[in-house]
Protein backbone atom coordinates (compact mmCIF):
# COMPACT_ATOMS: atom_id res chain seq x y z
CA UNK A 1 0.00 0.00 0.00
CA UNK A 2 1.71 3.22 -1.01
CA UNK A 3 1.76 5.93 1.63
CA UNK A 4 -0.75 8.52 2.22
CA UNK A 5 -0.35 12.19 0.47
CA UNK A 6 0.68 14.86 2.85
CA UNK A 7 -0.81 18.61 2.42
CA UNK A 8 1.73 21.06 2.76
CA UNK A 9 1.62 24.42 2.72
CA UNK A 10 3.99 26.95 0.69
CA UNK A 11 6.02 29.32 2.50
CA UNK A 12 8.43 31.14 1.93
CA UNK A 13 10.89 29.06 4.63
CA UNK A 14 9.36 26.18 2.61
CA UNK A 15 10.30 27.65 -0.76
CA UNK A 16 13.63 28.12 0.41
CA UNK A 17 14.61 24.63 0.05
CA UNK A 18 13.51 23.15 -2.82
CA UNK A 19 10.99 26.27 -5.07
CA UNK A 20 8.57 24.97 -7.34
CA UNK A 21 9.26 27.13 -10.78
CA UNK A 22 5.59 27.30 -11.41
CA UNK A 23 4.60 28.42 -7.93
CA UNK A 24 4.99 32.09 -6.41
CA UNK A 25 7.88 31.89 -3.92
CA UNK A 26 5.82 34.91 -1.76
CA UNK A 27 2.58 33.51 -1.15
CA UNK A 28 2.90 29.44 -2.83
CA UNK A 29 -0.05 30.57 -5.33
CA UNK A 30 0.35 29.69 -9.20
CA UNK A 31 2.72 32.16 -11.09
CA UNK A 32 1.44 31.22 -14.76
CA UNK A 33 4.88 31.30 -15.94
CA UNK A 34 5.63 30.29 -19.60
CA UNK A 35 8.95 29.08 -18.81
CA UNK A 36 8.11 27.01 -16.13
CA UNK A 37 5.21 25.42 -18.59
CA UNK A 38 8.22 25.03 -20.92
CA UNK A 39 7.36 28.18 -23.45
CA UNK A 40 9.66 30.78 -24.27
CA UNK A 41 9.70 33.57 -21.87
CA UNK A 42 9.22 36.54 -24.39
CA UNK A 43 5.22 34.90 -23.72
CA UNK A 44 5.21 35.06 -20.56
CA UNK A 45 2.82 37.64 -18.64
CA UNK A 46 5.62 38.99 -17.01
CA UNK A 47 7.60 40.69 -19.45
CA UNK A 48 5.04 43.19 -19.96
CA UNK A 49 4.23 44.36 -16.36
CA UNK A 50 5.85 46.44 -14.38
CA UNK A 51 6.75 44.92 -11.20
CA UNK A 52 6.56 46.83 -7.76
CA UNK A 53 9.08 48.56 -6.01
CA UNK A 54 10.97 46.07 -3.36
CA UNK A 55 9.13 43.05 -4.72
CA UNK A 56 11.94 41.45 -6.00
CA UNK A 57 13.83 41.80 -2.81
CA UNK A 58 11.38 40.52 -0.44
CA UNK A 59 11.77 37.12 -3.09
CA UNK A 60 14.10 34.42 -0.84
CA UNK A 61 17.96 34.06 -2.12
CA UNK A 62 17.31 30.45 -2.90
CA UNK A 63 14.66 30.75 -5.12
CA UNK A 64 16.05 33.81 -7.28
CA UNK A 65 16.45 33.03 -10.71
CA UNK A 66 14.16 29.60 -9.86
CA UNK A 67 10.95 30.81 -9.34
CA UNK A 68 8.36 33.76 -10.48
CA UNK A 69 6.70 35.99 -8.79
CA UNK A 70 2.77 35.55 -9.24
CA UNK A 71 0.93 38.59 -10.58
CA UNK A 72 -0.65 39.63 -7.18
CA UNK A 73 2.83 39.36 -5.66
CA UNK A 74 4.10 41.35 -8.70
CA UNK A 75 1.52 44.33 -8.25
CA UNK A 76 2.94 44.26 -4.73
CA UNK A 77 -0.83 43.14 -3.04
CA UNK A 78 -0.09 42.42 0.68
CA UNK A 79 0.03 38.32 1.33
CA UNK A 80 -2.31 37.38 3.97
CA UNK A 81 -2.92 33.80 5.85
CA UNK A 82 -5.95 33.36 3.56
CA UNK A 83 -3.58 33.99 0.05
CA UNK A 84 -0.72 31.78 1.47
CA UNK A 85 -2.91 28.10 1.69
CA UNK A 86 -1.95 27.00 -1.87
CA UNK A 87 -1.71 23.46 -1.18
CA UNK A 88 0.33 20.68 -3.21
CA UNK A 89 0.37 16.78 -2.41
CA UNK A 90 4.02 14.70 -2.01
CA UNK A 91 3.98 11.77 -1.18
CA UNK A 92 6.86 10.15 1.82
């Protein structure tokens, strides 16, 4: 019998360790990013926003370069408790 799925939730001291590329290394919620879905990155959402001042910096050293911001996080919208229960399923 295999063993059961654990919930865990994203945080930024989880994201540290190991960031999902298609998840938002602020608040754990989807990013859409087009490289991370394995498109080019001229089509991703990104390159035509502006991003917030200090968003970037907030964004842990470990997953710089790994992981997106998600477009709330990019507009710089406050993460709350309720925004930060994206969920994903491993398995032990």
């Amino acid at each position: 019998m295999p063993p059961a799925p654990l919930a865990v939730k994203y945080t930024a001291e989880a994201m540290v360790e190991a960031p999902d590329p298609s998840r938002c290394p602020l608040c754990g919620r989807p990013n859409g990013c087009a490289m991370a879905a394995g498109s080019d990155a001229a089509a991703c959402w990104c390159m035509s926003v502006e991003i917030a001042g200090g968003v970037l910096e907030r964004l842990p050293q470990a997953a710089r370069d790994k992981a997106c911001v998600c477009a709330a996080c990019a507009r710089g919208e406050p993460t709350t408790e309720s925004t930060a229960r994206a969920l994903r399923t491993v398995t032990r």
